[in-house]
PDBML (XML) file of the C-alpha atoms, coordinates in Angstrom:
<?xml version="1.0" encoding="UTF-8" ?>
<PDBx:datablock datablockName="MODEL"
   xmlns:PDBx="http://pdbml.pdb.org/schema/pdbx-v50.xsd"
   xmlns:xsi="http://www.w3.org/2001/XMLSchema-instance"
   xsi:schemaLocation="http://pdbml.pdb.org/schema/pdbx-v50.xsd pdbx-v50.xsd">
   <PDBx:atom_siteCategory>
      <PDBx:atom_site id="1">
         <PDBx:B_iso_or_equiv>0.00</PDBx:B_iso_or_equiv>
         <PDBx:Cartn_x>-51.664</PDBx:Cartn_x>
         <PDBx:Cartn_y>-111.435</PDBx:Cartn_y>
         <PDBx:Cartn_z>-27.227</PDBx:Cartn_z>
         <PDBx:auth_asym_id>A</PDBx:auth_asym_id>
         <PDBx:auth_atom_id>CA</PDBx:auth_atom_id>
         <PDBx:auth_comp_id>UNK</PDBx:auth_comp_id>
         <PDBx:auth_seq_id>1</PDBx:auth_seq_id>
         <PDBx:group_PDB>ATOM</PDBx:group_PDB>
         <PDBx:label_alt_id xsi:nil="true" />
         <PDBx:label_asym_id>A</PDBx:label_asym_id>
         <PDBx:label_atom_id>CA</PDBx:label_atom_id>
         <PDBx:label_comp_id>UNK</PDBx:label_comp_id>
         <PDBx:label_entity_id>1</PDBx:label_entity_id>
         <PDBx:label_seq_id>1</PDBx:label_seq_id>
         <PDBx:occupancy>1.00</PDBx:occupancy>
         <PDBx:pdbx_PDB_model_num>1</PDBx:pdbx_PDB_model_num>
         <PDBx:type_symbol>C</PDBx:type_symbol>
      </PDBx:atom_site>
      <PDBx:atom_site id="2">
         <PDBx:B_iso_or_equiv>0.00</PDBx:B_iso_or_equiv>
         <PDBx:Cartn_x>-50.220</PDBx:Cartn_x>
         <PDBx:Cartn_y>-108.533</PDBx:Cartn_y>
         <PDBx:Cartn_z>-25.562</PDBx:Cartn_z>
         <PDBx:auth_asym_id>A</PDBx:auth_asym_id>
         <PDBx:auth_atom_id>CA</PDBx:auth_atom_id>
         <PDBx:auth_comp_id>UNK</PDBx:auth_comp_id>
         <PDBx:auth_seq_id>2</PDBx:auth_seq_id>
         <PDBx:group_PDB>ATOM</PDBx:group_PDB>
         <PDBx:label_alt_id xsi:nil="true" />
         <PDBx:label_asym_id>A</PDBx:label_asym_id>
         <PDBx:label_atom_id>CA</PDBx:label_atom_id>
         <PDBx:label_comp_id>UNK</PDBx:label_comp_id>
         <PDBx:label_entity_id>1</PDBx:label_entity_id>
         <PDBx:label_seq_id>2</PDBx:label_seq_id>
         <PDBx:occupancy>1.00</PDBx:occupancy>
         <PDBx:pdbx_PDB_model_num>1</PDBx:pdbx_PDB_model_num>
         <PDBx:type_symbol>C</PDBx:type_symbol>
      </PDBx:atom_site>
      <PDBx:atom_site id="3">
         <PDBx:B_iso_or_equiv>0.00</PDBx:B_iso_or_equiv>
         <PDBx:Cartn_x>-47.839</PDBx:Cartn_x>
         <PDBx:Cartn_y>-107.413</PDBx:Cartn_y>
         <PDBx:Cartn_z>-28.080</PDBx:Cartn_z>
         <PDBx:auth_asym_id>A</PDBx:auth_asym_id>
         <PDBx:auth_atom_id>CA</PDBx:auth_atom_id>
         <PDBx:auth_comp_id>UNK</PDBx:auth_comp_id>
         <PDBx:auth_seq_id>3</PDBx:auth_seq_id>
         <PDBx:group_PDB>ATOM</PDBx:group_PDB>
         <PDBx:label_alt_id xsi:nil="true" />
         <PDBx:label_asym_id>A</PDBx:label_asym_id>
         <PDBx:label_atom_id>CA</PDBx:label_atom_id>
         <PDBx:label_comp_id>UNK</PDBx:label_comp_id>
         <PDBx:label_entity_id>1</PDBx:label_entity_id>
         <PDBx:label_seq_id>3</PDBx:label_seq_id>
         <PDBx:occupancy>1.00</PDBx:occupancy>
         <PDBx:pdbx_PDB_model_num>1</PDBx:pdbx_PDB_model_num>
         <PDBx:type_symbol>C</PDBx:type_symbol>
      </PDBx:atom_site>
      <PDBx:atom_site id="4">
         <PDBx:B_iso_or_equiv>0.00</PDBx:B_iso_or_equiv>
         <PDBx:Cartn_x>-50.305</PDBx:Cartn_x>
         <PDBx:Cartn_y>-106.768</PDBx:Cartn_y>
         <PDBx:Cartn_z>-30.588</PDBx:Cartn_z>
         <PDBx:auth_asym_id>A</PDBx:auth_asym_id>
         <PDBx:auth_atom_id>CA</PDBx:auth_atom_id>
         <PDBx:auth_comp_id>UNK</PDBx:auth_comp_id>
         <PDBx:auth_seq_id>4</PDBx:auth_seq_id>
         <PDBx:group_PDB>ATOM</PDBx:group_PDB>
         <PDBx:label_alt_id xsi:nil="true" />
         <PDBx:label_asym_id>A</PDBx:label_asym_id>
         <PDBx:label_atom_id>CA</PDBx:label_atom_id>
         <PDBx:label_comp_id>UNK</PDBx:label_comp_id>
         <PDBx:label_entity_id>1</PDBx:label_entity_id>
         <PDBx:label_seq_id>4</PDBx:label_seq_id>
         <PDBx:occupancy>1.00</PDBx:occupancy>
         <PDBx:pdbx_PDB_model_num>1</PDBx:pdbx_PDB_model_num>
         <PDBx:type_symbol>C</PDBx:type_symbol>
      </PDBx:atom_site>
      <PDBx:atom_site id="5">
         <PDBx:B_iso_or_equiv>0.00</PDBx:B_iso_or_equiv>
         <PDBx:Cartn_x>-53.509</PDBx:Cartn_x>
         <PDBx:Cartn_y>-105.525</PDBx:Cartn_y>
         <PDBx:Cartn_z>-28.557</PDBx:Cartn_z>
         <PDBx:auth_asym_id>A</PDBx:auth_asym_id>
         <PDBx:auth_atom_id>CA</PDBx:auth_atom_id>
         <PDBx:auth_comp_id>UNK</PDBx:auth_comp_id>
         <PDBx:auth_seq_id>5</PDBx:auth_seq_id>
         <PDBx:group_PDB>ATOM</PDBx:group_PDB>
         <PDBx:label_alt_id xsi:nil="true" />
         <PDBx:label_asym_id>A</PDBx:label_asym_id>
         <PDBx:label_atom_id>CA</PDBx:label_atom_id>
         <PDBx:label_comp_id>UNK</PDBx:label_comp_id>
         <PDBx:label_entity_id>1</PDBx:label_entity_id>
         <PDBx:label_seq_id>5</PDBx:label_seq_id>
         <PDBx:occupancy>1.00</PDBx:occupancy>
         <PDBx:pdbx_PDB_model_num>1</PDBx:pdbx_PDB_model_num>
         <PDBx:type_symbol>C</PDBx:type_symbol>
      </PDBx:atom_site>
      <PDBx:atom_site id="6">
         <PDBx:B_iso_or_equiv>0.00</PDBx:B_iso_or_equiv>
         <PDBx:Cartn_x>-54.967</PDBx:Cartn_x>
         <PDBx:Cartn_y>-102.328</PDBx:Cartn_y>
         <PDBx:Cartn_z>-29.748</PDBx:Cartn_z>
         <PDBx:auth_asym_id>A</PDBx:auth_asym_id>
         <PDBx:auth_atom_id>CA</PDBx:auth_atom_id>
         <PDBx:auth_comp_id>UNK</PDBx:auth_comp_id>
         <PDBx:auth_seq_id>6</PDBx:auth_seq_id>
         <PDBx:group_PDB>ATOM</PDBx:group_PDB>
         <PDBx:label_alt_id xsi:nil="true" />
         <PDBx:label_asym_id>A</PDBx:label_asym_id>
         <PDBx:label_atom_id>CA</PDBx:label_atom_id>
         <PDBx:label_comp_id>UNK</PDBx:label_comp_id>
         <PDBx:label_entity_id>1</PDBx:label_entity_id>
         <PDBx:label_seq_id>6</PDBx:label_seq_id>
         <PDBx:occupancy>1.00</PDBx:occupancy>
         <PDBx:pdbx_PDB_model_num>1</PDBx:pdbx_PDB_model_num>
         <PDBx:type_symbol>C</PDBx:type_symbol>
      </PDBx:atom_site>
      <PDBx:atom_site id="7">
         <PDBx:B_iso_or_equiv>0.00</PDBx:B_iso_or_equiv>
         <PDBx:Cartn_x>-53.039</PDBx:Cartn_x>
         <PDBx:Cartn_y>-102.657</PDBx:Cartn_y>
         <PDBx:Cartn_z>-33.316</PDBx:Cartn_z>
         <PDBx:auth_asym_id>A</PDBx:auth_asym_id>
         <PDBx:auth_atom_id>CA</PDBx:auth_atom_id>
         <PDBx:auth_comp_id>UNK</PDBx:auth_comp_id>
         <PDBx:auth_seq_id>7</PDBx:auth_seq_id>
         <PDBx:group_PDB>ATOM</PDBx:group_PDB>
         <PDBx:label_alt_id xsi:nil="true" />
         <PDBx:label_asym_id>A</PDBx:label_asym_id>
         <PDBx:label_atom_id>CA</PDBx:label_atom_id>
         <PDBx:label_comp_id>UNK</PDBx:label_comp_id>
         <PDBx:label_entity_id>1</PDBx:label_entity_id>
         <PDBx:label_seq_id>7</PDBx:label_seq_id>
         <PDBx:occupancy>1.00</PDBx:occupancy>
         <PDBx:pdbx_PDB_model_num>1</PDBx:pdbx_PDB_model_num>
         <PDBx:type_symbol>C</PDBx:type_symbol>
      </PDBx:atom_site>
      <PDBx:atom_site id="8">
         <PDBx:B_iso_or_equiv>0.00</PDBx:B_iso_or_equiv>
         <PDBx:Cartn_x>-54.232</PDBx:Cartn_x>
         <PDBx:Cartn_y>-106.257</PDBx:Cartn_y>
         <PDBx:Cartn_z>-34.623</PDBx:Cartn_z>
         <PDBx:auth_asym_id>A</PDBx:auth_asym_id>
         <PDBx:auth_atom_id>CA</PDBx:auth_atom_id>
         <PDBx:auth_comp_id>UNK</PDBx:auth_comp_id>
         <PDBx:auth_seq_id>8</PDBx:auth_seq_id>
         <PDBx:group_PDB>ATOM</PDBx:group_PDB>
         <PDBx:label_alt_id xsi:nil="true" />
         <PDBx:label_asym_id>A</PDBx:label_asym_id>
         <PDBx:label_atom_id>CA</PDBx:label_atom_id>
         <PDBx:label_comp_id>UNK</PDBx:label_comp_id>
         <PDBx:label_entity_id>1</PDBx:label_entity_id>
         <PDBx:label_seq_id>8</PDBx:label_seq_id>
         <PDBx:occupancy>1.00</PDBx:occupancy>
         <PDBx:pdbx_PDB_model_num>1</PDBx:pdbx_PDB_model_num>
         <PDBx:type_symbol>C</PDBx:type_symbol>
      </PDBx:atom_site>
      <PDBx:atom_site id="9">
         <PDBx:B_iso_or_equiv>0.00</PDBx:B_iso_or_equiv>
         <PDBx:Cartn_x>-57.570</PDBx:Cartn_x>
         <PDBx:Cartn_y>-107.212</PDBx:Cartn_y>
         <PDBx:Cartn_z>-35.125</PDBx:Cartn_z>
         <PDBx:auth_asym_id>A</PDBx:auth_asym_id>
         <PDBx:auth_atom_id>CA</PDBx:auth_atom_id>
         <PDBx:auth_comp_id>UNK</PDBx:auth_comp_id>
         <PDBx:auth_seq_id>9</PDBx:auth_seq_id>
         <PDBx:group_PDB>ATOM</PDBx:group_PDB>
         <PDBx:label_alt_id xsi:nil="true" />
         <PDBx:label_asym_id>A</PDBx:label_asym_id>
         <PDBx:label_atom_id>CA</PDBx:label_atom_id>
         <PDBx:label_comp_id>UNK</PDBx:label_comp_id>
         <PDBx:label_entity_id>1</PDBx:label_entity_id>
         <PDBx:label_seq_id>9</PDBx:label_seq_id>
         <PDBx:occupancy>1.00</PDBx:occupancy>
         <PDBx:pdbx_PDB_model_num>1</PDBx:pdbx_PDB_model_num>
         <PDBx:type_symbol>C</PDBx:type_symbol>
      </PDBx:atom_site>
      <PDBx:atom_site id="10">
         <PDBx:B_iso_or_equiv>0.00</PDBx:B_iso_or_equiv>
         <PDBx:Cartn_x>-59.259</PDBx:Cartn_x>
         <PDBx:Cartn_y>-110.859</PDBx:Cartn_y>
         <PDBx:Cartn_z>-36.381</PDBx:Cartn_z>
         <PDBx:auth_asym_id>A</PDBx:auth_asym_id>
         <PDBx:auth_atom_id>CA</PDBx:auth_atom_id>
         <PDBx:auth_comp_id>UNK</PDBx:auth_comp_id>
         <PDBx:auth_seq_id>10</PDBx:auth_seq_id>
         <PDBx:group_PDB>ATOM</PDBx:group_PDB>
         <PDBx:label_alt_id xsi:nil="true" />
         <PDBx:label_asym_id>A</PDBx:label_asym_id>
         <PDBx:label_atom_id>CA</PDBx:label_atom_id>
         <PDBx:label_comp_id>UNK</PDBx:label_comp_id>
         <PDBx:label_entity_id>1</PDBx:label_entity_id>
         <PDBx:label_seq_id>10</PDBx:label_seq_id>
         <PDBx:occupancy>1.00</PDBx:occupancy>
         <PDBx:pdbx_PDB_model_num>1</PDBx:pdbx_PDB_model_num>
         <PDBx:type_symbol>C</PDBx:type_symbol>
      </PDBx:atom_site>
      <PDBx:atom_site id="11">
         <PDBx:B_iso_or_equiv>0.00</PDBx:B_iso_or_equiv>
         <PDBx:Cartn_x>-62.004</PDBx:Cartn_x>
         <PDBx:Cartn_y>-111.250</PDBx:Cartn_y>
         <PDBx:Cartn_z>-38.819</PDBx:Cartn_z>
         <PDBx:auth_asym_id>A</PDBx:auth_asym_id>
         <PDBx:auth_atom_id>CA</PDBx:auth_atom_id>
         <PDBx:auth_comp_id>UNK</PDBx:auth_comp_id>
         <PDBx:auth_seq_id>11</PDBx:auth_seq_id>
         <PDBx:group_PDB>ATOM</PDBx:group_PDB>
         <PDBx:label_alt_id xsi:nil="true" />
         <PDBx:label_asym_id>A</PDBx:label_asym_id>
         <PDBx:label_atom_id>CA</PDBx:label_atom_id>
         <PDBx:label_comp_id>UNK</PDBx:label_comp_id>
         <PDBx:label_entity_id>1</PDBx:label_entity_id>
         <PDBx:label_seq_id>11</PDBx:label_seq_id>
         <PDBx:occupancy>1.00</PDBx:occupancy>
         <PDBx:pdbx_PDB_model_num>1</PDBx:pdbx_PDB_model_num>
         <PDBx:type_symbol>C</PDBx:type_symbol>
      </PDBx:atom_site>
      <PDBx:atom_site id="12">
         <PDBx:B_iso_or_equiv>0.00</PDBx:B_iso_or_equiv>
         <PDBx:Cartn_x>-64.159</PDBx:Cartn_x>
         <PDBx:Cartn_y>-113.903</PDBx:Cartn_y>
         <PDBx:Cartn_z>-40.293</PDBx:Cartn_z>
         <PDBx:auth_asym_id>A</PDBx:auth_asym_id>
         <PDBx:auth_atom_id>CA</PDBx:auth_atom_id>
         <PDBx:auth_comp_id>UNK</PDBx:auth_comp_id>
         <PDBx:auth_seq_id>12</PDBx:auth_seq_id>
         <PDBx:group_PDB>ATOM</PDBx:group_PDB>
         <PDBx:label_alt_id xsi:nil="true" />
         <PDBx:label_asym_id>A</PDBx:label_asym_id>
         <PDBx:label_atom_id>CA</PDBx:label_atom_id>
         <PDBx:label_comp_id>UNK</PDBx:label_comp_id>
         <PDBx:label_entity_id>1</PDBx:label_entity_id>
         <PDBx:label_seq_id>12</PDBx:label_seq_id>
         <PDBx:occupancy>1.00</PDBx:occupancy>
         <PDBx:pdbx_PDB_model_num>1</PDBx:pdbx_PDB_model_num>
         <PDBx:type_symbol>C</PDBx:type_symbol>
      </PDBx:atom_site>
      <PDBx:atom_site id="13">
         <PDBx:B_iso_or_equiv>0.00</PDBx:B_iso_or_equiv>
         <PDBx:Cartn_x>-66.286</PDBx:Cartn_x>
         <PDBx:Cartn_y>-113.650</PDBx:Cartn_y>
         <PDBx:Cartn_z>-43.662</PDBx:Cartn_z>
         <PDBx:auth_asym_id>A</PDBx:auth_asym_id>
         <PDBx:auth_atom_id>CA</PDBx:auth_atom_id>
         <PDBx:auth_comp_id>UNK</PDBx:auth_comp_id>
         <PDBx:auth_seq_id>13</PDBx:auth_seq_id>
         <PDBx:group_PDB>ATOM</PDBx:group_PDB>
         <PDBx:label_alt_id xsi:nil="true" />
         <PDBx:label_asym_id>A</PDBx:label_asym_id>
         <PDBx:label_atom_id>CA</PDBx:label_atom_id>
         <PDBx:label_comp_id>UNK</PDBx:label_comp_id>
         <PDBx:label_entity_id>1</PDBx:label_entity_id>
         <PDBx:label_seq_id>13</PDBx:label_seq_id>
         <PDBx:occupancy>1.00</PDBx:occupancy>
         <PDBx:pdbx_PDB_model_num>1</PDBx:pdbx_PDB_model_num>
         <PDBx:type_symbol>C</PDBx:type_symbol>
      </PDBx:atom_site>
      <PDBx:atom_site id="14">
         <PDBx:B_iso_or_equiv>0.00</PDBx:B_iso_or_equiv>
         <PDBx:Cartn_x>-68.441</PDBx:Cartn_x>
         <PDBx:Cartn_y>-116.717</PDBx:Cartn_y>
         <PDBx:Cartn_z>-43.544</PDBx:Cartn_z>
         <PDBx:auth_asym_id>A</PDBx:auth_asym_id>
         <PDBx:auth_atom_id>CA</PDBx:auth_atom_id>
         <PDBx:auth_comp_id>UNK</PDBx:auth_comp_id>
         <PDBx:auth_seq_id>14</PDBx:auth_seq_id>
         <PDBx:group_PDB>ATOM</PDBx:group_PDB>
         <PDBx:label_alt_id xsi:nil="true" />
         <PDBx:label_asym_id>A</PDBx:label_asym_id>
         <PDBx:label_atom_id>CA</PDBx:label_atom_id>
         <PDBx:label_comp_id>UNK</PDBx:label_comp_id>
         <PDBx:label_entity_id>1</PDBx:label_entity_id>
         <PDBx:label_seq_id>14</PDBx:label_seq_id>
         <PDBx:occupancy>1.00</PDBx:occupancy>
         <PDBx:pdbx_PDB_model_num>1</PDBx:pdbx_PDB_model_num>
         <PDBx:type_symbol>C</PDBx:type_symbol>
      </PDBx:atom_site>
      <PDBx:atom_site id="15">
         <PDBx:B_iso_or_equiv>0.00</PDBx:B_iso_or_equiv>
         <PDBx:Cartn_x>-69.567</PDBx:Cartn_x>
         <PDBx:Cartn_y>-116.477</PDBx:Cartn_y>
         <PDBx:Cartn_z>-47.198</PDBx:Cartn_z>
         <PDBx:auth_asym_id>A</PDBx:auth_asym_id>
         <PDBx:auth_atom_id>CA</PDBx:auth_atom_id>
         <PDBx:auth_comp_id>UNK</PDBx:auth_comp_id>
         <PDBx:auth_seq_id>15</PDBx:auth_seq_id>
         <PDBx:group_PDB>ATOM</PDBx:group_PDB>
         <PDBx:label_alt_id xsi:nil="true" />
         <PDBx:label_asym_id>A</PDBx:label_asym_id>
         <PDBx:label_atom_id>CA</PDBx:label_atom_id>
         <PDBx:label_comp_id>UNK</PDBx:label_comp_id>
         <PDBx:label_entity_id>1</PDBx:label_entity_id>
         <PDBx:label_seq_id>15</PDBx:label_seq_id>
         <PDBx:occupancy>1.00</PDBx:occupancy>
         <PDBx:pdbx_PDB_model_num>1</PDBx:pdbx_PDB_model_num>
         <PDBx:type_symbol>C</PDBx:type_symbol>
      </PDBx:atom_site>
      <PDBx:atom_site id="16">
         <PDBx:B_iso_or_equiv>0.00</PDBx:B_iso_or_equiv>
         <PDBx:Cartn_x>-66.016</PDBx:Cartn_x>
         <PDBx:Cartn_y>-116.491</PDBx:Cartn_y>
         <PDBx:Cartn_z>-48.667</PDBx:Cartn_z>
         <PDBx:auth_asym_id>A</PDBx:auth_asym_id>
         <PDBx:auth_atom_id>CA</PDBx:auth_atom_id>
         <PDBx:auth_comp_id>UNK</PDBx:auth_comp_id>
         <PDBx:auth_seq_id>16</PDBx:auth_seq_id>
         <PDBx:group_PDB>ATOM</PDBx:group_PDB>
         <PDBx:label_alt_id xsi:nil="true" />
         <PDBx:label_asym_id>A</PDBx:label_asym_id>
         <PDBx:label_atom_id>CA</PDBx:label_atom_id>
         <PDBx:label_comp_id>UNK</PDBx:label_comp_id>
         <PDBx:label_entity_id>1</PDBx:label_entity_id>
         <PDBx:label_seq_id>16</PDBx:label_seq_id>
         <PDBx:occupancy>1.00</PDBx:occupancy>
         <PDBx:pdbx_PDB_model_num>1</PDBx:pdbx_PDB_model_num>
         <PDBx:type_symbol>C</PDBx:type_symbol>
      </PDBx:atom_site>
      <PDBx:atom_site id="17">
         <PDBx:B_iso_or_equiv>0.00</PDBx:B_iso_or_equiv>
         <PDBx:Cartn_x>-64.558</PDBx:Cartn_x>
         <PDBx:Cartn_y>-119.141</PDBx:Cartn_y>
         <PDBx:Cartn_z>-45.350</PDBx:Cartn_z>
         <PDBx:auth_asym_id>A</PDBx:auth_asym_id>
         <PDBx:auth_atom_id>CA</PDBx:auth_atom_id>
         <PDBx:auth_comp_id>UNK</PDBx:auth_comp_id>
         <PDBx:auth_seq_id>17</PDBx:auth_seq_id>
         <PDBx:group_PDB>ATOM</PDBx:group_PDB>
         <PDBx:label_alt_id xsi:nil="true" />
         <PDBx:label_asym_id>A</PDBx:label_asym_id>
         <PDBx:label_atom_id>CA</PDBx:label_atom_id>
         <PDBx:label_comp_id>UNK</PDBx:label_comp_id>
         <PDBx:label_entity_id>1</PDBx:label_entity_id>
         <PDBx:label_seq_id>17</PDBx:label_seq_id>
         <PDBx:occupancy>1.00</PDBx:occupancy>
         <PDBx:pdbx_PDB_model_num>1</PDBx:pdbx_PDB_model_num>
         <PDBx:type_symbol>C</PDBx:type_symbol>
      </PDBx:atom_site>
      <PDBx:atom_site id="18">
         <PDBx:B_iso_or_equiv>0.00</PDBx:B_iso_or_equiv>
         <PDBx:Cartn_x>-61.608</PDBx:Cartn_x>
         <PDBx:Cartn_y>-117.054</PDBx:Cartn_y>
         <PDBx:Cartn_z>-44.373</PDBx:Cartn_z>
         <PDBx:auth_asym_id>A</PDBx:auth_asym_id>
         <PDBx:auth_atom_id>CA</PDBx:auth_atom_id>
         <PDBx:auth_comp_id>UNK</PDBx:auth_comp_id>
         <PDBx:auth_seq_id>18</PDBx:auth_seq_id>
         <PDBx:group_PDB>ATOM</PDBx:group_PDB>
         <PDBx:label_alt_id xsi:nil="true" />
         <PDBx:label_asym_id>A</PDBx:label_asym_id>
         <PDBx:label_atom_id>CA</PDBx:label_atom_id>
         <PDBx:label_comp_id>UNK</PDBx:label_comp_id>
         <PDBx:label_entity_id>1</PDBx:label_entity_id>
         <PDBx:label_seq_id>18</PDBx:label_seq_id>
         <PDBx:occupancy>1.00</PDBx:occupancy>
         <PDBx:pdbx_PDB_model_num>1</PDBx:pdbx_PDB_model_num>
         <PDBx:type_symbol>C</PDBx:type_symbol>
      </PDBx:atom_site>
      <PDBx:atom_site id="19">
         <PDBx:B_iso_or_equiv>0.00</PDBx:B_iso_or_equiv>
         <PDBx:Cartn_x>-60.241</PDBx:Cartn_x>
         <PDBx:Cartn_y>-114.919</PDBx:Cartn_y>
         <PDBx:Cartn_z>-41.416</PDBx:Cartn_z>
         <PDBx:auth_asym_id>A</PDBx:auth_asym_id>
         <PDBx:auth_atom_id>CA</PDBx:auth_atom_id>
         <PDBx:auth_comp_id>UNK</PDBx:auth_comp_id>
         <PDBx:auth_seq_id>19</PDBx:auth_seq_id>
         <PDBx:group_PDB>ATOM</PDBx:group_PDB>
         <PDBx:label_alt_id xsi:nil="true" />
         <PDBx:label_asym_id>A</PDBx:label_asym_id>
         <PDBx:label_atom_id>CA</PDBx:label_atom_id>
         <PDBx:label_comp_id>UNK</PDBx:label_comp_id>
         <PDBx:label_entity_id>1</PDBx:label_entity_id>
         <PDBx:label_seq_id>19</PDBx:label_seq_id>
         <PDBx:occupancy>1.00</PDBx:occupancy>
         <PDBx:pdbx_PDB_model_num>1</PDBx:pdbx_PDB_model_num>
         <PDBx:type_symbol>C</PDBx:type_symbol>
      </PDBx:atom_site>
      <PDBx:atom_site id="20">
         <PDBx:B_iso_or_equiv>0.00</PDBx:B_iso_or_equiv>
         <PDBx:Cartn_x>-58.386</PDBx:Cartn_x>
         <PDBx:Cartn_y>-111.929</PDBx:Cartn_y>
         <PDBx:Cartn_z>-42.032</PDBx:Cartn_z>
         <PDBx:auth_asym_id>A</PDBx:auth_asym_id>
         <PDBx:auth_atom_id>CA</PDBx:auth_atom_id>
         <PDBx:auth_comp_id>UNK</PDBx:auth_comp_id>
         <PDBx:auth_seq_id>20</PDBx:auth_seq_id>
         <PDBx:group_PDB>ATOM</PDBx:group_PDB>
         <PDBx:label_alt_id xsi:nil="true" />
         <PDBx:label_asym_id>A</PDBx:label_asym_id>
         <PDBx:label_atom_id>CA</PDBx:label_atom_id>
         <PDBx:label_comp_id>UNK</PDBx:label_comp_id>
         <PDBx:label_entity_id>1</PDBx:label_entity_id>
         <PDBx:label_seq_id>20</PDBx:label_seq_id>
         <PDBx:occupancy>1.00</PDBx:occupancy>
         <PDBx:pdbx_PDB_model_num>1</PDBx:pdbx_PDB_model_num>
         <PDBx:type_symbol>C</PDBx:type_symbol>
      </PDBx:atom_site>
      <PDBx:atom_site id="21">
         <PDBx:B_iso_or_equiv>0.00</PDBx:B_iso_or_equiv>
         <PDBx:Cartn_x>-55.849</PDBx:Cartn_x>
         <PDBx:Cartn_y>-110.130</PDBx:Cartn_y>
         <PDBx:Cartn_z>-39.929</PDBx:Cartn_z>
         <PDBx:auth_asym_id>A</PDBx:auth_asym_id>
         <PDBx:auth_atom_id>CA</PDBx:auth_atom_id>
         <PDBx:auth_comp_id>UNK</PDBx:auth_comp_id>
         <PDBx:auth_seq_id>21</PDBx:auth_seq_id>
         <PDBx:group_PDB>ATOM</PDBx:group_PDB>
         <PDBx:label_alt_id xsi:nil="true" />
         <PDBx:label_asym_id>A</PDBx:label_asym_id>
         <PDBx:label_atom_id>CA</PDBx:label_atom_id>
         <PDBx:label_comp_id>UNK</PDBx:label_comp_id>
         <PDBx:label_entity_id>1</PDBx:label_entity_id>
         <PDBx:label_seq_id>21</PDBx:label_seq_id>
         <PDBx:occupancy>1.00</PDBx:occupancy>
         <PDBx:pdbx_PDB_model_num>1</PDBx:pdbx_PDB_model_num>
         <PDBx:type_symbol>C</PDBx:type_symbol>
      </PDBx:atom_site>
      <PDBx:atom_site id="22">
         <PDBx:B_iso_or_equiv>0.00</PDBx:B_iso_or_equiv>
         <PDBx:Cartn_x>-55.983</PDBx:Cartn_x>
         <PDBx:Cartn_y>-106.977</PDBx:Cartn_y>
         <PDBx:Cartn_z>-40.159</PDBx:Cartn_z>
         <PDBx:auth_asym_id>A</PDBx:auth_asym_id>
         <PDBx:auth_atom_id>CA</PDBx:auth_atom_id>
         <PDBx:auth_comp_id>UNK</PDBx:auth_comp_id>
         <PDBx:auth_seq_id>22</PDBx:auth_seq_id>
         <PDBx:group_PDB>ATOM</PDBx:group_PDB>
         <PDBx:label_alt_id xsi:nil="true" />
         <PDBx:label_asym_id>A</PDBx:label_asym_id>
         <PDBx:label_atom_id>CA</PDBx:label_atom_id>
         <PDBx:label_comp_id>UNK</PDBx:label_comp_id>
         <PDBx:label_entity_id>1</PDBx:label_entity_id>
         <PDBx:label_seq_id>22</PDBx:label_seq_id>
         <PDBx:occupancy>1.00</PDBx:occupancy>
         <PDBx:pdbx_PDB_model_num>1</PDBx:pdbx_PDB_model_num>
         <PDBx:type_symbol>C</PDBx:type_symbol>
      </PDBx:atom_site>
      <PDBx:atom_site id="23">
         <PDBx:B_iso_or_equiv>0.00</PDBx:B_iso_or_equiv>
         <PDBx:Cartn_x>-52.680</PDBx:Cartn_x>
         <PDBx:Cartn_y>-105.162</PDBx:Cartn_y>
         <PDBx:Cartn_z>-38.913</PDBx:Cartn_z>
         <PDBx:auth_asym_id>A</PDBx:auth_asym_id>
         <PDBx:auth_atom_id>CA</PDBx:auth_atom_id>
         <PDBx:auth_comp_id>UNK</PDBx:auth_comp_id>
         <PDBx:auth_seq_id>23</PDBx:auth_seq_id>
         <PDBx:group_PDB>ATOM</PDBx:group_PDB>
         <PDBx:label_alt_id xsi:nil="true" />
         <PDBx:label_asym_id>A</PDBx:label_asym_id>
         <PDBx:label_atom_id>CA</PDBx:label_atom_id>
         <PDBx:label_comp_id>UNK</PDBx:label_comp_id>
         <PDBx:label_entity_id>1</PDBx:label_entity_id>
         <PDBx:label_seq_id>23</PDBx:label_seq_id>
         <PDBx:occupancy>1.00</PDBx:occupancy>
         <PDBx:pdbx_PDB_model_num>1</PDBx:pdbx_PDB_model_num>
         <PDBx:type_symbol>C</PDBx:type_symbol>
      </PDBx:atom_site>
      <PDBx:atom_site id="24">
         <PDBx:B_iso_or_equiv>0.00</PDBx:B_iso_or_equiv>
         <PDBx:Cartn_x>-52.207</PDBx:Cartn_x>
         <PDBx:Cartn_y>-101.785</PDBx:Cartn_y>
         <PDBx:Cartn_z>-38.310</PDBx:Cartn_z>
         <PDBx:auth_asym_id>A</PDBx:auth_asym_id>
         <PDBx:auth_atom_id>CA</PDBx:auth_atom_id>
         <PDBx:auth_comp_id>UNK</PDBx:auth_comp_id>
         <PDBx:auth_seq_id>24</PDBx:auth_seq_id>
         <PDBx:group_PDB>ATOM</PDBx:group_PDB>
         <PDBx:label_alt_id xsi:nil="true" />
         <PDBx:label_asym_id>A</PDBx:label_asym_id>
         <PDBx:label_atom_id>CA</PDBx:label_atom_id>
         <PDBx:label_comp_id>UNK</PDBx:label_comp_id>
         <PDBx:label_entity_id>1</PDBx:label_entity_id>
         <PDBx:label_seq_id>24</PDBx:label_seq_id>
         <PDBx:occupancy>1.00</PDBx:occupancy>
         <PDBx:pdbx_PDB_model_num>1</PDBx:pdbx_PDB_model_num>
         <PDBx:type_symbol>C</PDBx:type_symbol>
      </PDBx:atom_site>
      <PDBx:atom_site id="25">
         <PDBx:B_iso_or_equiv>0.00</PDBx:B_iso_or_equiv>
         <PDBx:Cartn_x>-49.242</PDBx:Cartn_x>
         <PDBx:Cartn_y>-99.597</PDBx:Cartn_y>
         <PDBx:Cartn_z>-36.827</PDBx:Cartn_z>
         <PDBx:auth_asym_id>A</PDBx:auth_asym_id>
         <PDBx:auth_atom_id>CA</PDBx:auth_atom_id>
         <PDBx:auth_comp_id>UNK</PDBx:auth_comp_id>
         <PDBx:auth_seq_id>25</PDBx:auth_seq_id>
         <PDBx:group_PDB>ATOM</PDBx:group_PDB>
         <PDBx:label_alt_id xsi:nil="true" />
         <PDBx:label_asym_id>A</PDBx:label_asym_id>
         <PDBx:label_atom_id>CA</PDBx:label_atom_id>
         <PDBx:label_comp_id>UNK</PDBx:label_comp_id>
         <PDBx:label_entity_id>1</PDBx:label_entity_id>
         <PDBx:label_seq_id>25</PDBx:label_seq_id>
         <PDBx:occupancy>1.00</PDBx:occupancy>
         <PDBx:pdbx_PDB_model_num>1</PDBx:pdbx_PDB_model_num>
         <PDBx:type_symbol>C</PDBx:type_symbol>
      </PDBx:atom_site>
   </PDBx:atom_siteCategory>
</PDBx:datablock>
């Protein structure tokens, strides 16, 4: 979304099954 474009950014790790959001400024 808009408000968190550039800053935000999604992540999967198939071996462990999880998606990280990584969240910067």
């Amino acid at each position: 979304e808009d408000s968190v474009k550039g800053r935000f950014e999604i992540s999967g790790d198939s071996a462990k099954n999880t998606m990280d959001l990584q969240m910067n400024g």
